[in-house]
PDB file of N, CA and C in Angstrom:
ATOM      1  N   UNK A   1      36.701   3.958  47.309  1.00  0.00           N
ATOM      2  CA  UNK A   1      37.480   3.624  46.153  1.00  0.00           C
ATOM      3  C   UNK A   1      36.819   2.505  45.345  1.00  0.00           C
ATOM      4  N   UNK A   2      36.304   1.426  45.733  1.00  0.00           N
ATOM      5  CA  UNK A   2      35.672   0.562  45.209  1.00  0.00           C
ATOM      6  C   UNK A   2      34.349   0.622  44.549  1.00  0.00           C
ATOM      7  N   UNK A   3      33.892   1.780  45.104  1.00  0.00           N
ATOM      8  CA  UNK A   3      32.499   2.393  44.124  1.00  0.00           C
ATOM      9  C   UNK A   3      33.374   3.227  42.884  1.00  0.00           C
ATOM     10  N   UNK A   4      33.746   3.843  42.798  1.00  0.00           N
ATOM     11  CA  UNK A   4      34.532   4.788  41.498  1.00  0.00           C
ATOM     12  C   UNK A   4      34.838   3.425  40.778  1.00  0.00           C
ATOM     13  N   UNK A   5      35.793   2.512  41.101  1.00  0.00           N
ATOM     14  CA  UNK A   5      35.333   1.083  40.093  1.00  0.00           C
ATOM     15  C   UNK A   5      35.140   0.419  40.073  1.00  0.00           C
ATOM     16  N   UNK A   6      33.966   0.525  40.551  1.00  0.00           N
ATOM     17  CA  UNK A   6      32.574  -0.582  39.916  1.00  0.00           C
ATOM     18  C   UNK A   6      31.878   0.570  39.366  1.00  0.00           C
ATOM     19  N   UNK A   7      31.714   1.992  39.041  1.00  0.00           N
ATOM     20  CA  UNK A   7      31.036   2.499  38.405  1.00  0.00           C
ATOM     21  C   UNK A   7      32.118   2.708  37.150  1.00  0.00           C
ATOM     22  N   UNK A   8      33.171   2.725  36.925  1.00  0.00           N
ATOM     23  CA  UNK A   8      34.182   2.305  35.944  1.00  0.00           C
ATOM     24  C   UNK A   8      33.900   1.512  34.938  1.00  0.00           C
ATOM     25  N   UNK A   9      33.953  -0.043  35.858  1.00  0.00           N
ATOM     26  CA  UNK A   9      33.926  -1.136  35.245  1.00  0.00           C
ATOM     27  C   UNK A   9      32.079  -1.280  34.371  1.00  0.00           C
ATOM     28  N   UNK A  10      31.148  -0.433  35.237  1.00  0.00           N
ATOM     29  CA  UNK A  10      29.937  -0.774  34.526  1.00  0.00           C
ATOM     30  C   UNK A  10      29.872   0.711  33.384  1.00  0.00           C
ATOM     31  N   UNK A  11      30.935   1.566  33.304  1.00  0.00           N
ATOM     32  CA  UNK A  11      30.566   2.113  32.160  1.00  0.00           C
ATOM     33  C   UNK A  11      31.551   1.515  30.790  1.00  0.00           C
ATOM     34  N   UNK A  12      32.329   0.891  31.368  1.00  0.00           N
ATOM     35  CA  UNK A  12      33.006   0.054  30.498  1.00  0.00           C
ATOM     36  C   UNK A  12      32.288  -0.681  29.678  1.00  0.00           C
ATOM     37  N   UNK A  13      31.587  -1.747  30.311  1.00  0.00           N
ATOM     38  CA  UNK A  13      30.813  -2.331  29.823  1.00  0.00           C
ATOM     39  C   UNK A  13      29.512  -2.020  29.310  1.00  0.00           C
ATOM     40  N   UNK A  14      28.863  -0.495  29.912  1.00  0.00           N
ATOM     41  CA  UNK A  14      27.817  -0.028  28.536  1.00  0.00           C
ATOM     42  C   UNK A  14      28.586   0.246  27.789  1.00  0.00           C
ATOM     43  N   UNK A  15      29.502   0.943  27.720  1.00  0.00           N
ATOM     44  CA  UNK A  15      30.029   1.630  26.405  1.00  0.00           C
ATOM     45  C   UNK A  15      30.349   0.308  25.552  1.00  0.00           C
ATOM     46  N   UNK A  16      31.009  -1.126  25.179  1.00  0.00           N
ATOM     47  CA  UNK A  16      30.883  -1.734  24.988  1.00  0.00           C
ATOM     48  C   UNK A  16      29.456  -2.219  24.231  1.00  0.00           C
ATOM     49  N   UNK A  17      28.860  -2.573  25.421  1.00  0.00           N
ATOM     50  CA  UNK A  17      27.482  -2.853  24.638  1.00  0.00           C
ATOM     51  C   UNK A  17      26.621  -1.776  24.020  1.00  0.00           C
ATOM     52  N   UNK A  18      26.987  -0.749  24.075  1.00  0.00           N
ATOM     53  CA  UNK A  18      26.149   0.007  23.255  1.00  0.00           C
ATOM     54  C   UNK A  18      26.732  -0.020  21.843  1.00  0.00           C
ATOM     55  N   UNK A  19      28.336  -0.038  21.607  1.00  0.00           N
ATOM     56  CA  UNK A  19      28.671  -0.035  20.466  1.00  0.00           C
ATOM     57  C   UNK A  19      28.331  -1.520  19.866  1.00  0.00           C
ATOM     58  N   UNK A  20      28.139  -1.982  20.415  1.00  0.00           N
ATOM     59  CA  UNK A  20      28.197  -3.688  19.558  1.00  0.00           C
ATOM     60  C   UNK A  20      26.312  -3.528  19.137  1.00  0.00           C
ATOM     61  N   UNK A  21      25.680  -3.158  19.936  1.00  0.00           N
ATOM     62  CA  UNK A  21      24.213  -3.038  19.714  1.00  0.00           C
ATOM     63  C   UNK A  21      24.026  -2.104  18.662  1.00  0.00           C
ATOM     64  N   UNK A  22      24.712  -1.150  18.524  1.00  0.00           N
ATOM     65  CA  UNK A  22      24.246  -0.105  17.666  1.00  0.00           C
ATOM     66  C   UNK A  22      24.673  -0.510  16.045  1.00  0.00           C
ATOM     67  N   UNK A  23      25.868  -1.484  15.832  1.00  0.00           N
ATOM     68  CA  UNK A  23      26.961  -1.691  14.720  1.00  0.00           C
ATOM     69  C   UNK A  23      26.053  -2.563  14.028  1.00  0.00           C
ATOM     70  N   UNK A  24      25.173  -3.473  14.547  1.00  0.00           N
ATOM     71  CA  UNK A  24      24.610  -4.473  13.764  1.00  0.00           C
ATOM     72  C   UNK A  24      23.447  -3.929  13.282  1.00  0.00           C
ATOM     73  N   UNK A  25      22.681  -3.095  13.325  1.00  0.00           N
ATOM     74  CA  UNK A  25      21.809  -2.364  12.145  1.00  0.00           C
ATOM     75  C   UNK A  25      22.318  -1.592  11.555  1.00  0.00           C
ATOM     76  N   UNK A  26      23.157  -0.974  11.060  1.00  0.00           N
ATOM     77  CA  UNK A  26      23.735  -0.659  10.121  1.00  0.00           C
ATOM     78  C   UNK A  26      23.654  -1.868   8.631  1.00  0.00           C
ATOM     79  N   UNK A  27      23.977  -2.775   8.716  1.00  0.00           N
ATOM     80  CA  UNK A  27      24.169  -4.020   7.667  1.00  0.00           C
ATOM     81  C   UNK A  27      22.322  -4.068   7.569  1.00  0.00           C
ATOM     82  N   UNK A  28      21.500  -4.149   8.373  1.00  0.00           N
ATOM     83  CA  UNK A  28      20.085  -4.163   7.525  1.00  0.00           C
ATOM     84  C   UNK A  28      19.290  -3.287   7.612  1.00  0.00           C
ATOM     85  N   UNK A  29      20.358  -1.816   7.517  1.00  0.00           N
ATOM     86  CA  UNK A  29      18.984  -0.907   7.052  1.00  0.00           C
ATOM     87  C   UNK A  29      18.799  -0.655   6.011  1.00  0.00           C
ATOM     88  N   UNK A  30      19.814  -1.037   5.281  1.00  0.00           N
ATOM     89  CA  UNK A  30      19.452  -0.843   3.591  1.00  0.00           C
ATOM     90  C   UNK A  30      18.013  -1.988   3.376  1.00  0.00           C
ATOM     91  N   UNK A  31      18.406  -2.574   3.828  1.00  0.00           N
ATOM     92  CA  UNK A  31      17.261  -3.677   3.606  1.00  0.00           C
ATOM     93  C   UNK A  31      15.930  -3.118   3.502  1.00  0.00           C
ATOM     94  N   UNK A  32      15.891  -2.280   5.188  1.00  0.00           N
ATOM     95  CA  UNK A  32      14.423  -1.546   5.101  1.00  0.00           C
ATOM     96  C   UNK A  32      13.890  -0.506   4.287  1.00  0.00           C
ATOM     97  N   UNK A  33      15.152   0.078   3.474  1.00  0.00           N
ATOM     98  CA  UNK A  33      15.165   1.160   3.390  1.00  0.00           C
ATOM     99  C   UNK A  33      14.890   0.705   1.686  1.00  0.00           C
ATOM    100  N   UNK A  34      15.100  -0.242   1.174  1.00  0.00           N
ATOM    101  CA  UNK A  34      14.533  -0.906  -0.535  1.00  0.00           C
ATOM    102  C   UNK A  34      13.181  -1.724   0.391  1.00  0.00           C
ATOM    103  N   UNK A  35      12.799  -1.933   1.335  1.00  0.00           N
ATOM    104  CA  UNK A  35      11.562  -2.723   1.785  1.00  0.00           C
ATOM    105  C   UNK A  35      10.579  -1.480   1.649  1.00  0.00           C
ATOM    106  N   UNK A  36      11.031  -0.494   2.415  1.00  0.00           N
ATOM    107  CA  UNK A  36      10.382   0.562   2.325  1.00  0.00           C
ATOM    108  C   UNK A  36      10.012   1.707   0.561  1.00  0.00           C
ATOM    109  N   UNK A  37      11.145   1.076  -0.028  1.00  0.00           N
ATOM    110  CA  UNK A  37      11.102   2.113  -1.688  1.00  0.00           C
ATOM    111  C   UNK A  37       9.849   1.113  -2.162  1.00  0.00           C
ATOM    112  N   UNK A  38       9.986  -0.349  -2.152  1.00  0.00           N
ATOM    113  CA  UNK A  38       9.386  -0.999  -2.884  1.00  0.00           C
ATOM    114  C   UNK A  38       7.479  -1.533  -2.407  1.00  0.00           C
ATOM    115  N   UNK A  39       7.603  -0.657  -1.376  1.00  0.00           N
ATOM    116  CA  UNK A  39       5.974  -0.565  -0.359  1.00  0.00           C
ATOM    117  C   UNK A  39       5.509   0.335  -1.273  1.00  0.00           C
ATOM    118  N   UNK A  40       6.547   1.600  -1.317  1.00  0.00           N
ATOM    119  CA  UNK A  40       5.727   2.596  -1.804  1.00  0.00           C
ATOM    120  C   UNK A  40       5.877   2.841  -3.077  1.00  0.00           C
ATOM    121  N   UNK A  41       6.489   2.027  -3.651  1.00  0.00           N
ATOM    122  CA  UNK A  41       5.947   1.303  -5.497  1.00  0.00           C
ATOM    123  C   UNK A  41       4.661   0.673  -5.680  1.00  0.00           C
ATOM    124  N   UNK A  42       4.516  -0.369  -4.851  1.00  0.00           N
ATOM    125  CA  UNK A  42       3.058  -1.112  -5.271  1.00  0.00           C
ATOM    126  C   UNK A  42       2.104  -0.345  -4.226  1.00  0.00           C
ATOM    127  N   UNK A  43       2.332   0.912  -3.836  1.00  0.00           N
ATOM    128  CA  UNK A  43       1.426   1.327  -3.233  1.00  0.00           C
ATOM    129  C   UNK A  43       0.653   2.757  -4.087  1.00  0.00           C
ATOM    130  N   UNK A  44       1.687   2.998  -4.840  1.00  0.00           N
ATOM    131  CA  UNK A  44       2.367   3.885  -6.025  1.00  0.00           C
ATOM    132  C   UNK A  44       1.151   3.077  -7.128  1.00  0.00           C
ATOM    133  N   UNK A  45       1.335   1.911  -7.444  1.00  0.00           N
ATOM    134  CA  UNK A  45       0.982   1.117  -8.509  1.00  0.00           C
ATOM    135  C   UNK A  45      -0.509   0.606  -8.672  1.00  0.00           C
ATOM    136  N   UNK A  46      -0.794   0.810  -7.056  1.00  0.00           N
ATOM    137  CA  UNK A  46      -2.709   0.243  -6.847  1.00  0.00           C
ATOM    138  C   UNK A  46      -3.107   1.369  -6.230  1.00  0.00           C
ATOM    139  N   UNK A  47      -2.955   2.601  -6.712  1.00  0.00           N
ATOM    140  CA  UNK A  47      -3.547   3.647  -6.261  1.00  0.00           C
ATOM    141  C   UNK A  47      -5.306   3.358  -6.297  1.00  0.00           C
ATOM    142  N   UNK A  48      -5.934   3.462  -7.306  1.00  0.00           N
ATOM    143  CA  UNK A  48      -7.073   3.702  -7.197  1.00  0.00           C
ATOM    144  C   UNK A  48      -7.791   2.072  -6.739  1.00  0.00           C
ATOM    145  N   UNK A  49      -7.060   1.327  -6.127  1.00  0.00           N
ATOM    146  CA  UNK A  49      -7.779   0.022  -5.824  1.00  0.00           C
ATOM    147  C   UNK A  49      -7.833   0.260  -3.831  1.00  0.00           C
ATOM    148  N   UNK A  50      -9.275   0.185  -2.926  1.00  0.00           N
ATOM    149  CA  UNK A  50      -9.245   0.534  -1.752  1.00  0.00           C
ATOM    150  C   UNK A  50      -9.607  -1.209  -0.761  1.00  0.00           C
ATOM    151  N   UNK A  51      -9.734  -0.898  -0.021  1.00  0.00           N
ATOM    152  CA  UNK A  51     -10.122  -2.174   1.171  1.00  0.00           C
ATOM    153  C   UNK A  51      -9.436  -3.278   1.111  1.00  0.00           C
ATOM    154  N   UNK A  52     -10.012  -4.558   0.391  1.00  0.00           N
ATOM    155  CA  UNK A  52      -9.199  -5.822   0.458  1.00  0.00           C
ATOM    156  C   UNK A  52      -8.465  -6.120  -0.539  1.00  0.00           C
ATOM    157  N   UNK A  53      -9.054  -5.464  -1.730  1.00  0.00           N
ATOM    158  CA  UNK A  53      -8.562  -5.390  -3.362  1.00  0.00           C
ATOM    159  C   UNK A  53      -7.173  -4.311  -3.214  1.00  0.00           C
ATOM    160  N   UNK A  54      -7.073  -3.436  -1.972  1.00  0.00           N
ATOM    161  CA  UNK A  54      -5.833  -2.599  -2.730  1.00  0.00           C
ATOM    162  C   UNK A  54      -4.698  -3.655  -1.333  1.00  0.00           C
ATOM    163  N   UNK A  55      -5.211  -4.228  -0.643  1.00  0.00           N
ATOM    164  CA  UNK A  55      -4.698  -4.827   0.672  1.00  0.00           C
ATOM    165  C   UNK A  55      -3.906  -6.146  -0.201  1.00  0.00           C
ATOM    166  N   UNK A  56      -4.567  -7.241  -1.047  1.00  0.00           N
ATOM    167  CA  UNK A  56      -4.077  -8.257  -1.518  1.00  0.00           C
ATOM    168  C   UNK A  56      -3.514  -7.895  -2.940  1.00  0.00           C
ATOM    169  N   UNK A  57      -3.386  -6.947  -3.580  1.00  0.00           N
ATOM    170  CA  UNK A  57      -2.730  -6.223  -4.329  1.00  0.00           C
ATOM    171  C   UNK A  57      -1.351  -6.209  -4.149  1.00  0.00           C
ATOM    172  N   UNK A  58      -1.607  -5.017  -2.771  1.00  0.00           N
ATOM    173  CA  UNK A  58       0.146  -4.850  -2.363  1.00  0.00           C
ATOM    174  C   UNK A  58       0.884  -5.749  -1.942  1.00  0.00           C
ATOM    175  N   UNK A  59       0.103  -6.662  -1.277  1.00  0.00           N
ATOM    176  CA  UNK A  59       0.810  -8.274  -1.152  1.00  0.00           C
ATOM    177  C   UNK A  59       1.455  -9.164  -1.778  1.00  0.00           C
ATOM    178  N   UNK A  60       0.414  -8.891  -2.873  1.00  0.00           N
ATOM    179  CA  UNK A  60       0.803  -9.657  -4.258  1.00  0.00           C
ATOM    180  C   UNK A  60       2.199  -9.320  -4.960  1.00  0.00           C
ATOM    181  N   UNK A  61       2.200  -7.437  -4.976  1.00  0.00           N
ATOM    182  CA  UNK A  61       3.124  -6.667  -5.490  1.00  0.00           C
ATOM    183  C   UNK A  61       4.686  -7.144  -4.644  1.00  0.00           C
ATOM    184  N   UNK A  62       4.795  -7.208  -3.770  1.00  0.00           N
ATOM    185  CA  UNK A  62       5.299  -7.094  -2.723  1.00  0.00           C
ATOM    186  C   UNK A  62       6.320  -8.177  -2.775  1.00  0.00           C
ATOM    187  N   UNK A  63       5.383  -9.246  -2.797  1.00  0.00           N
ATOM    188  CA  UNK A  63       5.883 -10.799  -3.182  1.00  0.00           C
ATOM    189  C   UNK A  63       6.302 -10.920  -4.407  1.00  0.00           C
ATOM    190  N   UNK A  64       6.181 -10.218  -5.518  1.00  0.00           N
ATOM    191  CA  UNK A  64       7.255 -10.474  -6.779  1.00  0.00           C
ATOM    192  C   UNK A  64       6.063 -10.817  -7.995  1.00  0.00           C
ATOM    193  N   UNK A  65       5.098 -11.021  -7.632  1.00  0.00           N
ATOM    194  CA  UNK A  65       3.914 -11.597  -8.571  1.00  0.00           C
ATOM    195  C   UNK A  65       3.621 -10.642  -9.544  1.00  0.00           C
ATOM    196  N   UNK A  66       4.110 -11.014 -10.801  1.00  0.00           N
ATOM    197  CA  UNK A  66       3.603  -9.701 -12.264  1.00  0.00           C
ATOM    198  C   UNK A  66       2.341 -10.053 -12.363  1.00  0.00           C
ATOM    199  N   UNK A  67       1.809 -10.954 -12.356  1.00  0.00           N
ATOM    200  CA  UNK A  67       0.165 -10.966 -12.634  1.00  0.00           C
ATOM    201  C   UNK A  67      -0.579 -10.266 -12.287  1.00  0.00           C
ATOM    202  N   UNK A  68      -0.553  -9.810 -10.494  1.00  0.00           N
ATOM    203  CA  UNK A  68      -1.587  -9.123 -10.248  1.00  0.00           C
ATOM    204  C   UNK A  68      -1.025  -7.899 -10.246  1.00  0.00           C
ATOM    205  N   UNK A  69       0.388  -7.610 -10.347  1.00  0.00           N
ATOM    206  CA  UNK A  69       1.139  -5.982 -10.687  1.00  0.00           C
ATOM    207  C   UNK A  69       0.765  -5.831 -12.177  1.00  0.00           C
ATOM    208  N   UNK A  70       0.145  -6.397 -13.110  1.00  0.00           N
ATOM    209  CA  UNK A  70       0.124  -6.094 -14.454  1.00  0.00           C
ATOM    210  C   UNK A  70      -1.115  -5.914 -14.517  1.00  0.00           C
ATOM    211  N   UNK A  71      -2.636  -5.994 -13.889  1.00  0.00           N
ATOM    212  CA  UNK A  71      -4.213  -5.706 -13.600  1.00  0.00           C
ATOM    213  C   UNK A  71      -3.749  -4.109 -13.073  1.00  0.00           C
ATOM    214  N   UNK A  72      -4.262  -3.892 -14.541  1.00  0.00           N
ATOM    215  CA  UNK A  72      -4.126  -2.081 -14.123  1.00  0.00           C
ATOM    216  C   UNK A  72      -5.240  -1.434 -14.175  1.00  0.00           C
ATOM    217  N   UNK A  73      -6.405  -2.454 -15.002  1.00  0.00           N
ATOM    218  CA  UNK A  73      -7.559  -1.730 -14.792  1.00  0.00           C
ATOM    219  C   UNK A  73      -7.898  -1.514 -13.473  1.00  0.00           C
ATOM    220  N   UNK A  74      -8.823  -0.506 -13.367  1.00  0.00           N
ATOM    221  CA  UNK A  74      -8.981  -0.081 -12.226  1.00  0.00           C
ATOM    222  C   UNK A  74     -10.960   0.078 -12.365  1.00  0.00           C
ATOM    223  N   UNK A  75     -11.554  -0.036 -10.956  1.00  0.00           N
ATOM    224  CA  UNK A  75     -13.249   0.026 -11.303  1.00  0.00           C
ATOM    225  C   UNK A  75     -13.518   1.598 -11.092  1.00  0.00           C
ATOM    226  N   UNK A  76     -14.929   1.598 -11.836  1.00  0.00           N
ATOM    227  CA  UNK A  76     -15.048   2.943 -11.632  1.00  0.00           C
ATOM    228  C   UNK A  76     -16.086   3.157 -10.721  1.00  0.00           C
ATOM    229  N   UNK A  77     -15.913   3.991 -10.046  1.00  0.00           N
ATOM    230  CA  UNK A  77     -16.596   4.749  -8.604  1.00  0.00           C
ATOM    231  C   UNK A  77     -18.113   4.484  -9.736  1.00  0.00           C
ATOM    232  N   UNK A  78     -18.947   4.625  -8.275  1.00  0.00           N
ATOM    233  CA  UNK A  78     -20.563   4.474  -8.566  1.00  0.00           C
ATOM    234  C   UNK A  78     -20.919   5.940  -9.342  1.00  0.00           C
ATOM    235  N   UNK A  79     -20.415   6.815  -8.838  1.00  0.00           N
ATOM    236  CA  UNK A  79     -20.545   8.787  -9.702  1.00  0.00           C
ATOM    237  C   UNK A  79     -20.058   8.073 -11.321  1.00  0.00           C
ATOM    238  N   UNK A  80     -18.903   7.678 -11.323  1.00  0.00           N
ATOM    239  CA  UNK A  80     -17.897   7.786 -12.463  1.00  0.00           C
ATOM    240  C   UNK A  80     -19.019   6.669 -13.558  1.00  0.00           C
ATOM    241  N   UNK A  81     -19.577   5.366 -12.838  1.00  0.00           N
ATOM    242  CA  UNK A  81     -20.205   4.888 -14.011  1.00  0.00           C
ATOM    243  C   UNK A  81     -21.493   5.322 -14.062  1.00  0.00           C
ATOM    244  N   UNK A  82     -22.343   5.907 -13.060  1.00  0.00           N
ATOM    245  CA  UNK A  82     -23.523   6.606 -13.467  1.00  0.00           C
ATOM    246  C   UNK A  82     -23.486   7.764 -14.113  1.00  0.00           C
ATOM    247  N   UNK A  83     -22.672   8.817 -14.052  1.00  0.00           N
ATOM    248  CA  UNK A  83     -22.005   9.188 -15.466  1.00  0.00           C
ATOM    249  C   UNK A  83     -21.936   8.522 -16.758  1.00  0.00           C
ATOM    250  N   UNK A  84     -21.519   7.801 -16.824  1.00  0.00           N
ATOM    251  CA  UNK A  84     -21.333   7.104 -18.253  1.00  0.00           C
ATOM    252  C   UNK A  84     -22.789   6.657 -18.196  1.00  0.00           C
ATOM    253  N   UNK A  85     -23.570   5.977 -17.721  1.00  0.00           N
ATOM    254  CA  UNK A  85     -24.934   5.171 -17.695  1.00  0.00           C
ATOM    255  C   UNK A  85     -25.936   6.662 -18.057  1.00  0.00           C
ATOM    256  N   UNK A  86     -25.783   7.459 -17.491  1.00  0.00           N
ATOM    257  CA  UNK A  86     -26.405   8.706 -17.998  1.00  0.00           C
ATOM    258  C   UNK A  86     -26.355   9.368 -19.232  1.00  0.00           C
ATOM    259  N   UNK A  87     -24.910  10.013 -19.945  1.00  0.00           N
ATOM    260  CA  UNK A  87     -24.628   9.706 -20.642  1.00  0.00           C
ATOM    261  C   UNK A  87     -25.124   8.831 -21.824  1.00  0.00           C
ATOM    262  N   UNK A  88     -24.807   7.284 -21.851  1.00  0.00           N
ATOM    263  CA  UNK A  88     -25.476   6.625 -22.396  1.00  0.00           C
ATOM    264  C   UNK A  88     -26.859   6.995 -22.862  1.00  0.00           C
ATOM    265  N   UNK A  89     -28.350   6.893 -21.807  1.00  0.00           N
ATOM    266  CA  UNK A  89     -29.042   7.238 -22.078  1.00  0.00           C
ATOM    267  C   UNK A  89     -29.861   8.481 -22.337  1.00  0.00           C
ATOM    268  N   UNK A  90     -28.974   9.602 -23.388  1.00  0.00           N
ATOM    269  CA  UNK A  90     -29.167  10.906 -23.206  1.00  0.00           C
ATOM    270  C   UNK A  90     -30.414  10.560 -24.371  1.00  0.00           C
ATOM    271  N   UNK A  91     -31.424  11.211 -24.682  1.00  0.00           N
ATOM    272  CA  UNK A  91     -32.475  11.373 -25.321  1.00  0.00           C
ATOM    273  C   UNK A  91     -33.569  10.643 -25.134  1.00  0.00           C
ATOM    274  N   UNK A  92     -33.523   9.726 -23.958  1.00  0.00           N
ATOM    275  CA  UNK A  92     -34.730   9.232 -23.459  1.00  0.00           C
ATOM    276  C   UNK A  92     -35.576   9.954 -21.889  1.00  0.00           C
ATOM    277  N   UNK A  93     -36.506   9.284 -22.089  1.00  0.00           N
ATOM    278  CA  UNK A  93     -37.394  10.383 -21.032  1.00  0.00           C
ATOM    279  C   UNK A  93     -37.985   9.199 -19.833  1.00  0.00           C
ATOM    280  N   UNK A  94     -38.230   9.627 -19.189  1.00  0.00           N
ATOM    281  CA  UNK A  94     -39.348   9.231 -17.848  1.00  0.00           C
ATOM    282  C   UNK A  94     -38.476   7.926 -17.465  1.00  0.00           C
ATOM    283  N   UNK A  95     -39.824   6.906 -17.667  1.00  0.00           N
ATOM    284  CA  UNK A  95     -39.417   5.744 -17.468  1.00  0.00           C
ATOM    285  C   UNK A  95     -38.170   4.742 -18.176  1.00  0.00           C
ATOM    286  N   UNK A  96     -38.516   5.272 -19.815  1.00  0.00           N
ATOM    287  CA  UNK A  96     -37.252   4.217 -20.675  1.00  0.00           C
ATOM    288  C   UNK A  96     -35.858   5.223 -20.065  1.00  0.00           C
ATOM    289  N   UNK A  97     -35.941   6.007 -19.426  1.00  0.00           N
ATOM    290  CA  UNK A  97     -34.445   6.767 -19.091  1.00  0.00           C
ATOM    291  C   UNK A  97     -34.066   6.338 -17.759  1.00  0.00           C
ATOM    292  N   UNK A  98     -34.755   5.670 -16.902  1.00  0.00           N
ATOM    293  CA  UNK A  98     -34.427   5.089 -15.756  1.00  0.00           C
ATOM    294  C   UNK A  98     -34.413   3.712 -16.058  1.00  0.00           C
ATOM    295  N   UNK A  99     -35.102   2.965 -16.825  1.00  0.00           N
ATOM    296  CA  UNK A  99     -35.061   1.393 -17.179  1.00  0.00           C
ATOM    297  C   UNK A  99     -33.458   1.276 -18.137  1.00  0.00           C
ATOM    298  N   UNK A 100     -33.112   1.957 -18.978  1.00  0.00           N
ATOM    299  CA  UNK A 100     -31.819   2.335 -19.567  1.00  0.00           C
ATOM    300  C   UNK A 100     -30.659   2.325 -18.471  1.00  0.00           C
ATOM    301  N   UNK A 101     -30.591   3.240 -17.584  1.00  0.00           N
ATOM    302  CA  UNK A 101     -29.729   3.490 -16.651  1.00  0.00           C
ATOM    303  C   UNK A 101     -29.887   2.842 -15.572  1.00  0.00           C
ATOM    304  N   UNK A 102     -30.923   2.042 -15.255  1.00  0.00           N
ATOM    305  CA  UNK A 102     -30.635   0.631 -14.356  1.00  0.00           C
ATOM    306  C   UNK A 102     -30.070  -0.514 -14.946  1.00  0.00           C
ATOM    307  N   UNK A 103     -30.615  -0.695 -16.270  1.00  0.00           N
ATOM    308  CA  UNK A 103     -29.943  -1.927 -16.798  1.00  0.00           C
ATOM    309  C   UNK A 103     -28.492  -1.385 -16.838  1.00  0.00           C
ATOM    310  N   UNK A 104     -27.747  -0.245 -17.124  1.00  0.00           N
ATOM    311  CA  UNK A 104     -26.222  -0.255 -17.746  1.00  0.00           C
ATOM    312  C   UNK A 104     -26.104  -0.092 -16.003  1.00  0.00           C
ATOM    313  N   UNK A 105     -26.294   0.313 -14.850  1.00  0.00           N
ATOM    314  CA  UNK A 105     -25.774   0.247 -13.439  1.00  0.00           C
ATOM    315  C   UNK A 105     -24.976  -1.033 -13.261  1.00  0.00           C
ATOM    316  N   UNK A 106     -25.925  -2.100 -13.791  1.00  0.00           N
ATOM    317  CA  UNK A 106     -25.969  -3.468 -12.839  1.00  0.00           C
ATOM    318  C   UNK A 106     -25.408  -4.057 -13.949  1.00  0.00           C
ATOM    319  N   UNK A 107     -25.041  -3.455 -15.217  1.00  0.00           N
ATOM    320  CA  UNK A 107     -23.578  -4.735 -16.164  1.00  0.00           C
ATOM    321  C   UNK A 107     -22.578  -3.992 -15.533  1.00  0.00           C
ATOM    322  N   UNK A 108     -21.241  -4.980 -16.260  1.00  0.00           N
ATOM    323  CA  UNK A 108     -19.736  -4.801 -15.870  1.00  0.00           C
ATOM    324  C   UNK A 108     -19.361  -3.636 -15.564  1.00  0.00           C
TER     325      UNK A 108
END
């Protein structure tokens, strides 16, 4: 008889603590759940920025800072400006077409 309650008394008391454990996240999952909308805004927002630049970005974003959420330029891939550097030097030949397209590589 004394085992039936004490196995009583200890489901008493999970049932208890499970409801009291379970009741208090409720009140902060909204929290995670705008922590989580607003990750994937400034993550949304520095798309084309990768490594430490898209890392201190979202940080920035994250933390409330318009300054670095308002840097929308974005750089262009090494293809994307040797393109343009090519481009650029369309009607030159040999050497002035590689001295052309090294100098525009290595500006801004």
């Amino acid at each position: 008889m004394s085992m039936r309650l004490s196995l009583l008394a200890a489901s008493a008391v999970l049932a208890l603590a499970s409801t009291a454990a379970f009741a208090a996240p409720q009140s902060s999952s909204t929290t995670s759940t705008t922590h989580s909308t607003k990750l994937g805004q400034c993550s949304h927002a520095n798309a084309g920025k990768t490594g430490a630049d898209y890392k201190s970005a979202v940080n920035a974003c994250m933390k409330g800072d318009t300054s670095a959420a308002a840097d929308t330029t974005t750089k262009k891939t090494s293809q994307q400006k040797m393109a343009d550097c090519s481009h650029a030097a369309k009607g030159k030949t040999g050497a002035d077409y590689k001295n052309a397209v090294s100098t525009c590589m290595k500006g801004p």
